[in-house]
N, C-alpha and C. Protein backbone atom coordinates (compact mmCIF):
# COMPACT_ATOMS: atom_id res chain seq x y z
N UNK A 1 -97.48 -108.47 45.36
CA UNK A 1 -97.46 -109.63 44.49
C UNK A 1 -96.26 -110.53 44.80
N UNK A 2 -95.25 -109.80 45.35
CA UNK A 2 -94.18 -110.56 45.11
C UNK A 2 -94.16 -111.68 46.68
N UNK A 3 -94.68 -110.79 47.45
CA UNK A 3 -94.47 -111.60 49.10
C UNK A 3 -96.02 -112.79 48.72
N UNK A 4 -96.91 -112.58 48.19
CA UNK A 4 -97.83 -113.36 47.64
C UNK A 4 -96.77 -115.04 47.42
N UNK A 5 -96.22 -114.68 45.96
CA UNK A 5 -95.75 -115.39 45.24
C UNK A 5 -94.27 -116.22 45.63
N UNK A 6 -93.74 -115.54 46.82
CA UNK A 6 -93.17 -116.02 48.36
C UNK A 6 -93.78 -117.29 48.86
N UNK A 7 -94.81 -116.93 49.67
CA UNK A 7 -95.60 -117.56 50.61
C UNK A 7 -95.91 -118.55 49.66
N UNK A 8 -96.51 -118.48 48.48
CA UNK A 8 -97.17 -119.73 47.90
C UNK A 8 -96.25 -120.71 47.61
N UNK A 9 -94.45 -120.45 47.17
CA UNK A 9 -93.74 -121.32 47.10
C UNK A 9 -93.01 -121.88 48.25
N UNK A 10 -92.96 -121.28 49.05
CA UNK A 10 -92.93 -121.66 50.15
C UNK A 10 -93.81 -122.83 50.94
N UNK A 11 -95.18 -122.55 50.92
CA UNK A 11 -96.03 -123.46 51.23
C UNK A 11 -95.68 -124.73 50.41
N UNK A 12 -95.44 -124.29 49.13
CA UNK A 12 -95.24 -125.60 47.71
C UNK A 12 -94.24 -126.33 48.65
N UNK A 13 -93.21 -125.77 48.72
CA UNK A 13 -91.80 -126.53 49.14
C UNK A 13 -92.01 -127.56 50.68
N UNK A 14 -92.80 -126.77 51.77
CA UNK A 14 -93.42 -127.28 52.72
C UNK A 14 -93.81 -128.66 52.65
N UNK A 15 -95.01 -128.31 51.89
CA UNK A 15 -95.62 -129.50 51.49
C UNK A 15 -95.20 -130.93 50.20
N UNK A 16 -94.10 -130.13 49.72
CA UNK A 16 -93.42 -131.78 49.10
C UNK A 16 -91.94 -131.87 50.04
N UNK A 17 -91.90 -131.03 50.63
CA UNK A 17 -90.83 -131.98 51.33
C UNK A 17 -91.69 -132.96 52.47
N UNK A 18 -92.83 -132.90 52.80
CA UNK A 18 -93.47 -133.42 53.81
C UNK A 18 -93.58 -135.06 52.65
N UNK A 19 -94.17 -134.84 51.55
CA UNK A 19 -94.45 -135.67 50.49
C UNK A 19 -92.65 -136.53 49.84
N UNK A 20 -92.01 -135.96 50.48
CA UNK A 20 -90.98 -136.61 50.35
C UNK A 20 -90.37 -137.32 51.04
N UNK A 21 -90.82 -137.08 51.97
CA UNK A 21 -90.51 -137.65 53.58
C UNK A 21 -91.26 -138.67 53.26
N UNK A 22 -92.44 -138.82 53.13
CA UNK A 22 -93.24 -140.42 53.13
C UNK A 22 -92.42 -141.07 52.01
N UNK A 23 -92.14 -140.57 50.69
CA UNK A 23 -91.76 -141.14 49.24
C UNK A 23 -90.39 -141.93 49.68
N UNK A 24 -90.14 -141.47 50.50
CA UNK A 24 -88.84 -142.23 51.15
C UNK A 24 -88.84 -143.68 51.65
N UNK A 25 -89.83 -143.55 52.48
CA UNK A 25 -90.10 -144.85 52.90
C UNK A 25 -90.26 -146.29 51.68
N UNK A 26 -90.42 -147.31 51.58
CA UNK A 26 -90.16 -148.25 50.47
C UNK A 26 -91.51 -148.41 50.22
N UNK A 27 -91.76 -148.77 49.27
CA UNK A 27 -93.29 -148.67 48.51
C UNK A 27 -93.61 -147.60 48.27
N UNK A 28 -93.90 -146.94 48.83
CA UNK A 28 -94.51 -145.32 48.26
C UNK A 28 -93.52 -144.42 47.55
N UNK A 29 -92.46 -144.67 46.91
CA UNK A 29 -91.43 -144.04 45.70
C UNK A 29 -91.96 -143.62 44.44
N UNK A 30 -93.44 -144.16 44.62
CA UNK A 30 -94.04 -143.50 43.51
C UNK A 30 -94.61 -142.39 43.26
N UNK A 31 -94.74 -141.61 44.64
CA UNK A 31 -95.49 -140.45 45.15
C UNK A 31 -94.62 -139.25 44.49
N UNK A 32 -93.09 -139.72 44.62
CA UNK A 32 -92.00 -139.06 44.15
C UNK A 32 -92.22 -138.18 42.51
N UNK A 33 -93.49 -138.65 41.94
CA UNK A 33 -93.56 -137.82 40.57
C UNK A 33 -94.36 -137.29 41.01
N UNK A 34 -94.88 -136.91 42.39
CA UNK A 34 -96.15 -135.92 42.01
C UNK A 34 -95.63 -135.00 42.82
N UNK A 35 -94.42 -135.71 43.57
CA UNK A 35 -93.93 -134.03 43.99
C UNK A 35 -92.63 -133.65 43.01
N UNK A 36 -92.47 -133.78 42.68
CA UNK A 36 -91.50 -133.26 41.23
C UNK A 36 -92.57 -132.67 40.38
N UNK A 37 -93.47 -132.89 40.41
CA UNK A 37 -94.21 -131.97 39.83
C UNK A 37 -94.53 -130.72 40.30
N UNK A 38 -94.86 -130.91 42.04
CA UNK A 38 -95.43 -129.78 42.49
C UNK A 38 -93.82 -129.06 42.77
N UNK A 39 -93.30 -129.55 42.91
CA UNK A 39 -91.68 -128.84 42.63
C UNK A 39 -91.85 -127.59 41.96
N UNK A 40 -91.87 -128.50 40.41
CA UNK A 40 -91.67 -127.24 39.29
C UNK A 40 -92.85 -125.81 39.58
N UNK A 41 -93.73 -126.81 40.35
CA UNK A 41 -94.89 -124.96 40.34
C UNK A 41 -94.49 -124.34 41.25
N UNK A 42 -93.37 -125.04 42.54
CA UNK A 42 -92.99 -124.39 43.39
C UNK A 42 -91.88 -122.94 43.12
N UNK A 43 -91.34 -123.83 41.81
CA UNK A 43 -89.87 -123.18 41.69
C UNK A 43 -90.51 -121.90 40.52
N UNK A 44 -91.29 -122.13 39.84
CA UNK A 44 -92.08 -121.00 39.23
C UNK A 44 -92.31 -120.13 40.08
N UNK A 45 -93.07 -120.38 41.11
CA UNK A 45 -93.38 -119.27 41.99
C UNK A 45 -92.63 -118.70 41.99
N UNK A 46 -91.44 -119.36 42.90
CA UNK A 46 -89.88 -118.93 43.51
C UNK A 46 -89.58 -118.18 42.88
N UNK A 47 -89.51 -117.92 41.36
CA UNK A 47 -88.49 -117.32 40.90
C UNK A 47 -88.68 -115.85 40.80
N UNK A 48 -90.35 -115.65 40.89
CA UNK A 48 -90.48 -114.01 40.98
C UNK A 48 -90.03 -112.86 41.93
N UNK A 49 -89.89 -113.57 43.48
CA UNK A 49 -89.53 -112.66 44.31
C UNK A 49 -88.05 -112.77 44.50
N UNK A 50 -87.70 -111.31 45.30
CA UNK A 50 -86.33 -111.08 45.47
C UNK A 50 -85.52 -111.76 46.23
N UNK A 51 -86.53 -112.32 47.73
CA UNK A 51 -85.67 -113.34 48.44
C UNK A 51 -86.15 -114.49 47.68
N UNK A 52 -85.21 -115.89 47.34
CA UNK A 52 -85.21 -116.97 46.89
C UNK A 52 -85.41 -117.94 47.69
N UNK A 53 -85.77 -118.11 48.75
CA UNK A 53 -86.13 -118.86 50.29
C UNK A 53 -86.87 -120.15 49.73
N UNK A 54 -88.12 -119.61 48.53
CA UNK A 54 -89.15 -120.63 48.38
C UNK A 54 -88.20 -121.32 46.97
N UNK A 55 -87.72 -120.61 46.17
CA UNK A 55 -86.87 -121.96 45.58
C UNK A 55 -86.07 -122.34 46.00
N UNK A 56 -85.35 -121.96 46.44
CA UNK A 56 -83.92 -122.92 47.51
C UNK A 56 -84.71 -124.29 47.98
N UNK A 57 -85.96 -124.19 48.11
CA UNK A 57 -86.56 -125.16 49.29
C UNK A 57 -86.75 -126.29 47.86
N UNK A 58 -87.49 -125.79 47.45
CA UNK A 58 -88.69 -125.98 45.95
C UNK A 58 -86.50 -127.12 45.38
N UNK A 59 -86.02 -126.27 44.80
CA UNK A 59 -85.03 -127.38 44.24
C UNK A 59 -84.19 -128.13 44.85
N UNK A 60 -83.86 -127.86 46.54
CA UNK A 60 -83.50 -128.97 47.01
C UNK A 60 -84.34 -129.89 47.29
N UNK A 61 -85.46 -129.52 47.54
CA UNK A 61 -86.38 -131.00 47.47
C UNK A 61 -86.57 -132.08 46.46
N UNK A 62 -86.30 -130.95 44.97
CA UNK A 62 -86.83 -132.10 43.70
C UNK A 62 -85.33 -132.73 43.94
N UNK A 63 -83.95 -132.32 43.72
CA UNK A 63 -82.81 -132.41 44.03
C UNK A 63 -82.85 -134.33 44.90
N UNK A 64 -83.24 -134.18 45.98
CA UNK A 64 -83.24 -135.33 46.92
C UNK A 64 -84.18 -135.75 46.43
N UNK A 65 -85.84 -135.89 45.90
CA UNK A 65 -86.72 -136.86 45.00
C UNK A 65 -86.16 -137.32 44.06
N UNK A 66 -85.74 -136.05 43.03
CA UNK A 66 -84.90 -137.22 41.89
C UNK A 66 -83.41 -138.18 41.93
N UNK A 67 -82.89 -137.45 43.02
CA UNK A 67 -82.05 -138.72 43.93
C UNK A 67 -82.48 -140.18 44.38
N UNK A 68 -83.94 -139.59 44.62
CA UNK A 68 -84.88 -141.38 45.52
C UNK A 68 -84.76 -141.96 44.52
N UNK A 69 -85.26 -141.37 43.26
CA UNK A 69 -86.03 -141.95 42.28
C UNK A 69 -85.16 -142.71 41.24
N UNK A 70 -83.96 -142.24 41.18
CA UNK A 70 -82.67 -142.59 40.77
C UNK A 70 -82.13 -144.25 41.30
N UNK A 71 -82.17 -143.80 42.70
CA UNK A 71 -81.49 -144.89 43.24
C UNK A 71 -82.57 -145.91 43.27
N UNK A 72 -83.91 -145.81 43.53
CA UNK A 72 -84.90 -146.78 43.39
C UNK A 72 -85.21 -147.19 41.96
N UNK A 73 -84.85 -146.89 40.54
CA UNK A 73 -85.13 -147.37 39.42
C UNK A 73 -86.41 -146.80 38.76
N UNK A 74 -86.56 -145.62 39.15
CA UNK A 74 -87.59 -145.13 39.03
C UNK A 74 -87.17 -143.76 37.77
N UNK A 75 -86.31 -143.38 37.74
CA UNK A 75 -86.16 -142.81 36.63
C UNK A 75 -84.75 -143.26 35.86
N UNK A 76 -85.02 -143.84 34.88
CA UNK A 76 -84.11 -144.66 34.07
C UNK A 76 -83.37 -144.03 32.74
């Protein structure tokens, strides 16, 4: 269960940092809430297993989104 619940946050983190990478670019800063979302299911995962690999990933990513989102006026 636990290497399960690994891999899936892991994949989570994968895939919004990929989603963060575009949110970066200007215009698309709005994408930035849907990976702060998939964040938090990332960091849920994360938190069950013993290595922390998939949240480390999972909160530095929301970490630098809610940074974008900050500096773009996007969360006020």
């Amino acid at each position: 269960m636990q290497a399960f619940c690994q891999f899936v946050s892991v994949c989570i983190g994968l895939l919004c940092f990929a989603m963060t990478v575009i949110g970066i670019l200007p215009g698309l800063g709005a994408s930035l809430w849907l990976t702060l979302s998939l964040c938090l299911v990332g960091v849920i995962f994360g938190a069950f297993p013993r290595r922390k690999i998939g949240l480390t990933i999972n909160v530095a990513v929301a970490i630098v989104a809610m940074l974008r989102l900050l500096l773009g006026g996007g969360i006020l």
